[in-house]
C-alpha atoms as a PDB file:
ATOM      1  CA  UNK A   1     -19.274  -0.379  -3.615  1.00  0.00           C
ATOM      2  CA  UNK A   2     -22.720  -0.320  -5.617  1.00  0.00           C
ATOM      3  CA  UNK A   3     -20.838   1.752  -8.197  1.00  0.00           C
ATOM      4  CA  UNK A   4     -18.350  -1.718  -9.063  1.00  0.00           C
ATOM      5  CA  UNK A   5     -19.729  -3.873 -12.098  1.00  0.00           C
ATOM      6  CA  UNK A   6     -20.422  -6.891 -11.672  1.00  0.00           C
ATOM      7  CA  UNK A   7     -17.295  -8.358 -12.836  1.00  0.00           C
ATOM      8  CA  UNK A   8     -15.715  -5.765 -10.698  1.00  0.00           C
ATOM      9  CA  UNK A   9     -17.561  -7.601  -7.678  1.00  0.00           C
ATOM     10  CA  UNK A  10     -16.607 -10.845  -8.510  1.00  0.00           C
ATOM     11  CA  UNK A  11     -12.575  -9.808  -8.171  1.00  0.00           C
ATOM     12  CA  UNK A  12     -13.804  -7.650  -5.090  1.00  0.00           C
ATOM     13  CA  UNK A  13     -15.087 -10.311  -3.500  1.00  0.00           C
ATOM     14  CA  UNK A  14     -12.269 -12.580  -4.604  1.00  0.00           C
ATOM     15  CA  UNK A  15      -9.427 -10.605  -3.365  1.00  0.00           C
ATOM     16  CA  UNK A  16     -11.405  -9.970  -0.254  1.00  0.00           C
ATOM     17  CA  UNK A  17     -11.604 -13.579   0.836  1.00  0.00           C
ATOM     18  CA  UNK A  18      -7.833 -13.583   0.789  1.00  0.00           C
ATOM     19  CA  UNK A  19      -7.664 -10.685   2.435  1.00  0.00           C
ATOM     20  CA  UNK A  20      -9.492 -12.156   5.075  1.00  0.00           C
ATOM     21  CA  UNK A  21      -7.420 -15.402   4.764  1.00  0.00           C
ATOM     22  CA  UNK A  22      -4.232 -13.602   4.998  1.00  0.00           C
ATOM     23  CA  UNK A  23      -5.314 -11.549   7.870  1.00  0.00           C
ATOM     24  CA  UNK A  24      -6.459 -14.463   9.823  1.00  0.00           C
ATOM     25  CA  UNK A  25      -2.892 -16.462   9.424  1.00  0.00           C
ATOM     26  CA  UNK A  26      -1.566 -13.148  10.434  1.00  0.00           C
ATOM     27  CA  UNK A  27      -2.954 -12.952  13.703  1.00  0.00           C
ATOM     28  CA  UNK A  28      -2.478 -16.445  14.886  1.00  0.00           C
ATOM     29  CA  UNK A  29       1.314 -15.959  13.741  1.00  0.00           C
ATOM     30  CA  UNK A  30       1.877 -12.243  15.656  1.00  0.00           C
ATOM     31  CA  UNK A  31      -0.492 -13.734  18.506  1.00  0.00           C
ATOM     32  CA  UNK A  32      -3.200 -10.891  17.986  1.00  0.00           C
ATOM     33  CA  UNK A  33      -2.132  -8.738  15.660  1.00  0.00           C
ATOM     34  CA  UNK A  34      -3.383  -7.960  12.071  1.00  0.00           C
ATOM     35  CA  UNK A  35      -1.780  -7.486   8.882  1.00  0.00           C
ATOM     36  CA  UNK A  36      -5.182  -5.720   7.049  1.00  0.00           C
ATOM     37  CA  UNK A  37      -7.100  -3.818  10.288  1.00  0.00           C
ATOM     38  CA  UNK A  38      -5.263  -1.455  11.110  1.00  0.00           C
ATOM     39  CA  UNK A  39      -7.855   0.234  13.495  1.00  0.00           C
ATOM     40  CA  UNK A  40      -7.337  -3.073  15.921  1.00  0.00           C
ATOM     41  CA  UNK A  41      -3.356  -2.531  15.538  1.00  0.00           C
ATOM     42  CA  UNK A  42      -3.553   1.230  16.356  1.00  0.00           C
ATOM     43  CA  UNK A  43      -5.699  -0.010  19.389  1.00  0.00           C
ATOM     44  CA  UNK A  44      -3.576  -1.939  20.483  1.00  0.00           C
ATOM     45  CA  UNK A  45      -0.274   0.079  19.913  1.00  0.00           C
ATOM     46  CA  UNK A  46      -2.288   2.378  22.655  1.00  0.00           C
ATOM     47  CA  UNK A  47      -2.946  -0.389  24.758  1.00  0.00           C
ATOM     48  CA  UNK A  48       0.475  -1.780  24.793  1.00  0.00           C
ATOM     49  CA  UNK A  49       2.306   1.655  25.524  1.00  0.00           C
ATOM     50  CA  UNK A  50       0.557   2.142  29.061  1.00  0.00           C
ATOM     51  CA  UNK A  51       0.523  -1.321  29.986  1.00  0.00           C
ATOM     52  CA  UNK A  52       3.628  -3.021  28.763  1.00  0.00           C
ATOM     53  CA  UNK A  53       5.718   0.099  27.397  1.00  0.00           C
ATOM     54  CA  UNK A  54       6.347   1.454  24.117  1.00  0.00           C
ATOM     55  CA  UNK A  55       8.780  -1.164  23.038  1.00  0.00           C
ATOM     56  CA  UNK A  56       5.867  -3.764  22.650  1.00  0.00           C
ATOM     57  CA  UNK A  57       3.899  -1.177  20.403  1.00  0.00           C
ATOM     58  CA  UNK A  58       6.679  -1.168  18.091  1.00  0.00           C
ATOM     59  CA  UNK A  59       5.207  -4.079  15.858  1.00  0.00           C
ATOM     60  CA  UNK A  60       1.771  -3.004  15.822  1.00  0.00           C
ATOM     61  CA  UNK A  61       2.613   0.413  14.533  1.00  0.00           C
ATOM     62  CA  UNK A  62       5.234  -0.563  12.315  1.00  0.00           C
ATOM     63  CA  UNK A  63       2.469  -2.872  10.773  1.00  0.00           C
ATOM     64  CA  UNK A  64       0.485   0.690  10.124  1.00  0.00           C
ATOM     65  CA  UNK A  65       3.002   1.991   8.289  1.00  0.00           C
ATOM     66  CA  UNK A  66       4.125  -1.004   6.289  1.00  0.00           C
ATOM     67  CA  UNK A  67       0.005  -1.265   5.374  1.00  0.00           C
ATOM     68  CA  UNK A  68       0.497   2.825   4.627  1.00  0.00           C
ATOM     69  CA  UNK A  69       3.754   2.369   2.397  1.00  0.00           C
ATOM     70  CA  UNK A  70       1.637  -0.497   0.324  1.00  0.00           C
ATOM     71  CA  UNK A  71      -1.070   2.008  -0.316  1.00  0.00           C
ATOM     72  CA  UNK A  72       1.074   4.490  -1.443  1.00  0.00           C
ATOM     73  CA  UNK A  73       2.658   1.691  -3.416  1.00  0.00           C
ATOM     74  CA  UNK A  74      -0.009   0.741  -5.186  1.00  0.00           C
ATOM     75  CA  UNK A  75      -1.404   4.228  -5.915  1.00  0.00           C
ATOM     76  CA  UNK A  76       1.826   5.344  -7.386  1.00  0.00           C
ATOM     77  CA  UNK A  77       1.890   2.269  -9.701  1.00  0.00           C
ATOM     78  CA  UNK A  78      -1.665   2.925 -10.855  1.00  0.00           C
ATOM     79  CA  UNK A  79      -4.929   1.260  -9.573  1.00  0.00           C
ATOM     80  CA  UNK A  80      -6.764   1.868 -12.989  1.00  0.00           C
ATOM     81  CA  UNK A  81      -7.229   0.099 -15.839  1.00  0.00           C
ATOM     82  CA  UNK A  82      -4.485  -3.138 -16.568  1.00  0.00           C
ATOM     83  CA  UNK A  83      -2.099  -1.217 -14.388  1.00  0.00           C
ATOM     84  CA  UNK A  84      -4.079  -2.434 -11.513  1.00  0.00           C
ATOM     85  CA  UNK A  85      -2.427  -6.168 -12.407  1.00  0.00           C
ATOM     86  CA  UNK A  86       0.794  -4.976 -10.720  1.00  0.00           C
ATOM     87  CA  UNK A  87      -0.473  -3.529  -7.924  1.00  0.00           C
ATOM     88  CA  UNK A  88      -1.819  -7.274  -7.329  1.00  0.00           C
ATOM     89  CA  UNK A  89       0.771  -9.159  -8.779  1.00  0.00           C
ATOM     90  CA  UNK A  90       2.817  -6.959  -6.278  1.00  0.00           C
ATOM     91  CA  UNK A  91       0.869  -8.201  -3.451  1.00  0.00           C
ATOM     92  CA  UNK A  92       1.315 -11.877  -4.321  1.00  0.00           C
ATOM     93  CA  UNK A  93       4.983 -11.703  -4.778  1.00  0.00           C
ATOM     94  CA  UNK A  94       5.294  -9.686  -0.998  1.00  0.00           C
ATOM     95  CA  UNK A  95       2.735 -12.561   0.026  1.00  0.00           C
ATOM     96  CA  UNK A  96       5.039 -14.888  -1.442  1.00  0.00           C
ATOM     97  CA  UNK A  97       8.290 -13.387   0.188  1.00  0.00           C
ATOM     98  CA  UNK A  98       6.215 -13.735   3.273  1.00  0.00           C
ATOM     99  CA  UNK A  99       5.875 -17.481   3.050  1.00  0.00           C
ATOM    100  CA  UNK A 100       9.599 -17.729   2.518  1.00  0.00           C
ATOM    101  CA  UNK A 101      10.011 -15.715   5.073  1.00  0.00           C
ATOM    102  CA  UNK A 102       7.586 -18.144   7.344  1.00  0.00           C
ATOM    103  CA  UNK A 103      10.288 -20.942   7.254  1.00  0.00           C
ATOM    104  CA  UNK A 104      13.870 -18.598   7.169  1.00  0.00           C
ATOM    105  CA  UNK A 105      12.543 -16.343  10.248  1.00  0.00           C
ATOM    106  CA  UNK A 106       9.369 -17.595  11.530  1.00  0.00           C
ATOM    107  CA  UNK A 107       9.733 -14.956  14.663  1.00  0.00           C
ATOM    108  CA  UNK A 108      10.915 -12.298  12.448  1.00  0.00           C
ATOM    109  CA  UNK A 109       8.572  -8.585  12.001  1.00  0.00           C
ATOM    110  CA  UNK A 110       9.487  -8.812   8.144  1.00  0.00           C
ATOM    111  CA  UNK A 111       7.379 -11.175   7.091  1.00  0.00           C
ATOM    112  CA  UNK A 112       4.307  -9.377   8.501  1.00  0.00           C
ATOM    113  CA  UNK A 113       5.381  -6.207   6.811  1.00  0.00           C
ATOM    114  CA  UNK A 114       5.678  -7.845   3.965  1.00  0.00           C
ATOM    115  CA  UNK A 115       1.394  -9.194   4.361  1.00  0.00           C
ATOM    116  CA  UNK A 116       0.434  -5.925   5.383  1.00  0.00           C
ATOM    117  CA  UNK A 117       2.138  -4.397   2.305  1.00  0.00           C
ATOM    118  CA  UNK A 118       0.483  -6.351   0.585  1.00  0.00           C
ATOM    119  CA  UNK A 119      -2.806  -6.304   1.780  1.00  0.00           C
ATOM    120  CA  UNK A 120      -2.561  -2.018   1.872  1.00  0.00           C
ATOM    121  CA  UNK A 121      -1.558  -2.355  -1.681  1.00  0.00           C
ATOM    122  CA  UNK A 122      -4.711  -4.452  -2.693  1.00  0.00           C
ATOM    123  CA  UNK A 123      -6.714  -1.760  -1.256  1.00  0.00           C
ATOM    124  CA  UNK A 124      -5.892   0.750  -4.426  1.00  0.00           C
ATOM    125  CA  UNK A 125      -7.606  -1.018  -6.795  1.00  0.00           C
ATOM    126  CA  UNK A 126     -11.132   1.006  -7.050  1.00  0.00           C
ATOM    127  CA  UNK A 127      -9.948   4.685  -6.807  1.00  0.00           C
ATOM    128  CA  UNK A 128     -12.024   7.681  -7.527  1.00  0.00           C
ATOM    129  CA  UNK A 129     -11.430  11.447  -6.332  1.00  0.00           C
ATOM    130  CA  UNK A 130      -8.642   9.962  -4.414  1.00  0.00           C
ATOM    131  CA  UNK A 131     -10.499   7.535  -2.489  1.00  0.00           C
ATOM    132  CA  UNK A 132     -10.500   4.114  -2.371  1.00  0.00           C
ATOM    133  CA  UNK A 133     -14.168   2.886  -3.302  1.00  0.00           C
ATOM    134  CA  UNK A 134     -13.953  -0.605  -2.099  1.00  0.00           C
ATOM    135  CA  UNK A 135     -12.928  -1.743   1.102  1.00  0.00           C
ATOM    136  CA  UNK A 136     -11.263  -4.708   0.162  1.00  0.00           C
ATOM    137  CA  UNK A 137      -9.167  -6.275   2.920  1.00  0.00           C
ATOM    138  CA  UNK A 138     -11.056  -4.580   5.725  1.00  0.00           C
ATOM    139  CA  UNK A 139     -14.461  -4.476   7.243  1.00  0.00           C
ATOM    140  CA  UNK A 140     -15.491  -0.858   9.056  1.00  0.00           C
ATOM    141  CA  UNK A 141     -15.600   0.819   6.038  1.00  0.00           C
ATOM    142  CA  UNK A 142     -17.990  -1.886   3.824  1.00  0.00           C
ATOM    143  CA  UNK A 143     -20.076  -2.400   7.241  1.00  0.00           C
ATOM    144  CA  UNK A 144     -20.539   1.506   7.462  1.00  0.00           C
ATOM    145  CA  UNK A 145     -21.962   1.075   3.500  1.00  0.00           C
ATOM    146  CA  UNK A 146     -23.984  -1.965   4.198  1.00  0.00           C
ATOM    147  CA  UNK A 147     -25.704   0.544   7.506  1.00  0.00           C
ATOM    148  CA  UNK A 148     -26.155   2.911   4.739  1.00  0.00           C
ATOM    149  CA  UNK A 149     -27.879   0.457   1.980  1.00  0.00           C
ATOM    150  CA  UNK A 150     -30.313  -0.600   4.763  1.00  0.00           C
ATOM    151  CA  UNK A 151     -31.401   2.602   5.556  1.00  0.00           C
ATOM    152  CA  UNK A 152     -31.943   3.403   1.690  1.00  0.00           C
ATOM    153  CA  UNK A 153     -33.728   0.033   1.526  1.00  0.00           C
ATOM    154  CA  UNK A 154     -36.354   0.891   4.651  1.00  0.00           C
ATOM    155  CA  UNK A 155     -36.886   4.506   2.922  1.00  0.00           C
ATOM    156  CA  UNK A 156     -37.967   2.878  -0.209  1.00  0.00           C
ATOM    157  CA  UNK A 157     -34.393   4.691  -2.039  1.00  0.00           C
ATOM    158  CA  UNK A 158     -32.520   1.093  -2.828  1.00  0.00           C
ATOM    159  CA  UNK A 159     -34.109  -2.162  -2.740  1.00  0.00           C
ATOM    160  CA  UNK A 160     -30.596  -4.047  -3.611  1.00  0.00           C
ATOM    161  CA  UNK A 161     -27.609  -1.725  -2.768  1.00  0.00           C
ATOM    162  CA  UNK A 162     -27.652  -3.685   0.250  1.00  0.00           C
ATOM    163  CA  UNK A 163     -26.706  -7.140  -1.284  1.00  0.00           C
ATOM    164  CA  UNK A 164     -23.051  -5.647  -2.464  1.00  0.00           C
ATOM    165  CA  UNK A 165     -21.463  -4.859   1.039  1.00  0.00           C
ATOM    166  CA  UNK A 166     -23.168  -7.936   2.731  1.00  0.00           C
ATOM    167  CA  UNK A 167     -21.394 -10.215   0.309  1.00  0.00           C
ATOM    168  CA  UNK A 168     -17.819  -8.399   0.611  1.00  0.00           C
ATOM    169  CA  UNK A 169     -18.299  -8.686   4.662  1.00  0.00           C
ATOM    170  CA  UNK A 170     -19.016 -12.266   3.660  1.00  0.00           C
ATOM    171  CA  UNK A 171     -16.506 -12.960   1.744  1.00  0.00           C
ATOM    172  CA  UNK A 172     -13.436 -11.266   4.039  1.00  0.00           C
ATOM    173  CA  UNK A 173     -15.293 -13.437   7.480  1.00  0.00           C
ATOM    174  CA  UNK A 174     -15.294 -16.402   5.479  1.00  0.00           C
ATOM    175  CA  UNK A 175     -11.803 -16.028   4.178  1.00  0.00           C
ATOM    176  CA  UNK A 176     -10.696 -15.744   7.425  1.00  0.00           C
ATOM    177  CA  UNK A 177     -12.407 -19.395   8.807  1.00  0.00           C
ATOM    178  CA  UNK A 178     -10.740 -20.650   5.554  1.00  0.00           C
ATOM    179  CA  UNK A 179      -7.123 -18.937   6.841  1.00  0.00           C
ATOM    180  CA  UNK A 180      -7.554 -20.027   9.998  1.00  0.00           C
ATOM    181  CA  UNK A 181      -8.154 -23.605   8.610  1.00  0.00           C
ATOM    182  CA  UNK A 182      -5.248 -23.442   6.390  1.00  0.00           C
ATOM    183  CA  UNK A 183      -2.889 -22.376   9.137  1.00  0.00           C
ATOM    184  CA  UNK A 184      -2.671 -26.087  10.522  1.00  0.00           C
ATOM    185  CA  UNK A 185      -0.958 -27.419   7.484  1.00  0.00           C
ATOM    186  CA  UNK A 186       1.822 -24.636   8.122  1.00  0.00           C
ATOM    187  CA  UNK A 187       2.084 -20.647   7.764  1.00  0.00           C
ATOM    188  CA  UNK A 188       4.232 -20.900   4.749  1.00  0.00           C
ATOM    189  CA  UNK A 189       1.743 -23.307   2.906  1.00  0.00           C
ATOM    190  CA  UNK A 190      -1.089 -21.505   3.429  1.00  0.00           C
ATOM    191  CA  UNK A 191       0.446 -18.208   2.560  1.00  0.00           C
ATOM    192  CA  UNK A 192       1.996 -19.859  -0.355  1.00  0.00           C
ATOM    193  CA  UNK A 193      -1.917 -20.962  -1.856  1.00  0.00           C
ATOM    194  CA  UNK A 194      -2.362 -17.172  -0.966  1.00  0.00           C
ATOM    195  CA  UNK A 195       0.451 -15.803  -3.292  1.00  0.00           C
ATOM    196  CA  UNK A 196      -0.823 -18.263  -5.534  1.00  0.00           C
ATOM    197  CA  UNK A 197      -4.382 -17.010  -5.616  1.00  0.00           C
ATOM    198  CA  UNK A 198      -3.117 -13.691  -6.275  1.00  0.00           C
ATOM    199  CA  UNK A 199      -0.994 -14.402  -8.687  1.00  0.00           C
ATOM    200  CA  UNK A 200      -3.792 -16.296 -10.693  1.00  0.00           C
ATOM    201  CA  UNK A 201      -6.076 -12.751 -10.491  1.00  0.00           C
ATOM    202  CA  UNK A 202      -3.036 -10.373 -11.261  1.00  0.00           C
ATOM    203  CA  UNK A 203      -2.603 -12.803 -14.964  1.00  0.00           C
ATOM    204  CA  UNK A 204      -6.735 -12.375 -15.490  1.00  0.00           C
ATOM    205  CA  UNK A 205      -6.228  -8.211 -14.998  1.00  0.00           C
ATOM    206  CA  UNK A 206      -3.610  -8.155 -17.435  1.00  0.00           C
ATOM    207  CA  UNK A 207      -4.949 -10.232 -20.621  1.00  0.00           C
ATOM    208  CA  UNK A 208      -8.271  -8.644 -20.066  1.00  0.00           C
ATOM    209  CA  UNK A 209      -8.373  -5.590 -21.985  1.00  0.00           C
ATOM    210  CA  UNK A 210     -11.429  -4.075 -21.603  1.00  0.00           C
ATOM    211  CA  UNK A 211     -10.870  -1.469 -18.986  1.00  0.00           C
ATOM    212  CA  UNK A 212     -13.515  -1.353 -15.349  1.00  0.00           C
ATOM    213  CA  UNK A 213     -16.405   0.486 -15.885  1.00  0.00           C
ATOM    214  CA  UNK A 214     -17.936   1.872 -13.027  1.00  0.00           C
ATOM    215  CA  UNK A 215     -21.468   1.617 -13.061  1.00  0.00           C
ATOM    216  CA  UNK A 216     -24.093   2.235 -10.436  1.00  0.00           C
ATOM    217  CA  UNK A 217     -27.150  -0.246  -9.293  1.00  0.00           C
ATOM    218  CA  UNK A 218     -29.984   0.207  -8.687  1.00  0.00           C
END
């Protein structure tokens, strides 16, 4: 994360907070289930199997690998440079399938693949060495760096690195109060400002030319 530019951040951060807004319609509309952690679902595919059987894990792995398959998605499309607009405009067009989706077949598993697609896909956007360098639509990872910036800043190594991972933690818990909010007008409206939202950041990757820069802070 401290290696992101600023203006890196600022679409970080942004994507985050519907990450976070996504995930929490998500889990009110599987009743507990996520479409971006995928820790929680493998959790509770374990859980499930011993105490209800392993029919009721079904959805919670299939989430896994529909969040998998959108990784692989976006990686294969390109998560560098204005290539990285498709991998989000992807997202917002499986986010907006999703809302469709959310009055057709409310009850139906395919609209949830369809978030955690997207959300998986979302996560390809910083790559380096074959890693994804920002967390963006899930928490562990950017808590584990925030841990790590606040040891730096009490040995005197970083007096800021700390600020970057606070803010995308921020961002993702406050998208999901704004989610959860959102959810009472109706799962396809809310989804549908989603898809919206990403749509709007997929248009700014492509006319910007000037390719991400990856620079570290200090």
């Amino acid at each position: 994360m401290r290696d992101v530019t600023r203006r890196g951040l600022a679409l970080s951060l942004l994507l985050s907070g519907v990450a976070g807004y996504v995930d929490a319609i998500g889990f009110i509309d599987t009743g507990g289930l996520f479409v971006s952690f995928m820790s929680g679902n493998s959790t509770q595919a374990g859980v499930d199997v011993l105490e209800l059987g392993v029919l009721s894990a079904v959805l919670p792995l299939t989430l896994v690998v529909a969040f998998v398959v959108g990784v692989t998605a976006g990686a294969l499309i390109g998560a560098h440079g204005r290539r990285r607009a498709w991998a989000v405009a992807g997202s917002a067009a499986a986010v907006s399938l999703s809302s469709g989706l959310a009055i057709l077949a409310p009850v139906g598993p395919v609209r949830f693949w369809m978030l955690a697609f997207a959300m998986g896909a979302l996560n390809t956007l910083y790559l380096s060495d074959g890693r994804a360098r920002v967390a963006i639509t899930y928490a562990t990872g950017t808590l584990v760096s925030l841990g790590l910036a606040v040891a730096a800043l009490l040995t005197g190594r970083s007096r800021s690195a700390w600020q970057r991972p606070l803010l995308l933690w921020g961002s993702l818990a406050g998208g999901a109060v704004v989610g959860a909010a959102a959810h009472q007008l109706g799962s396809w409206i809310a989804l549908l400002l989603a898809a919206i939202i990403l749509a709007v950041a997929a248009v700014g990757l492509a006319v910007n030319r000037r390719p991400e820069q990856l620079t570290p802070t200090r």
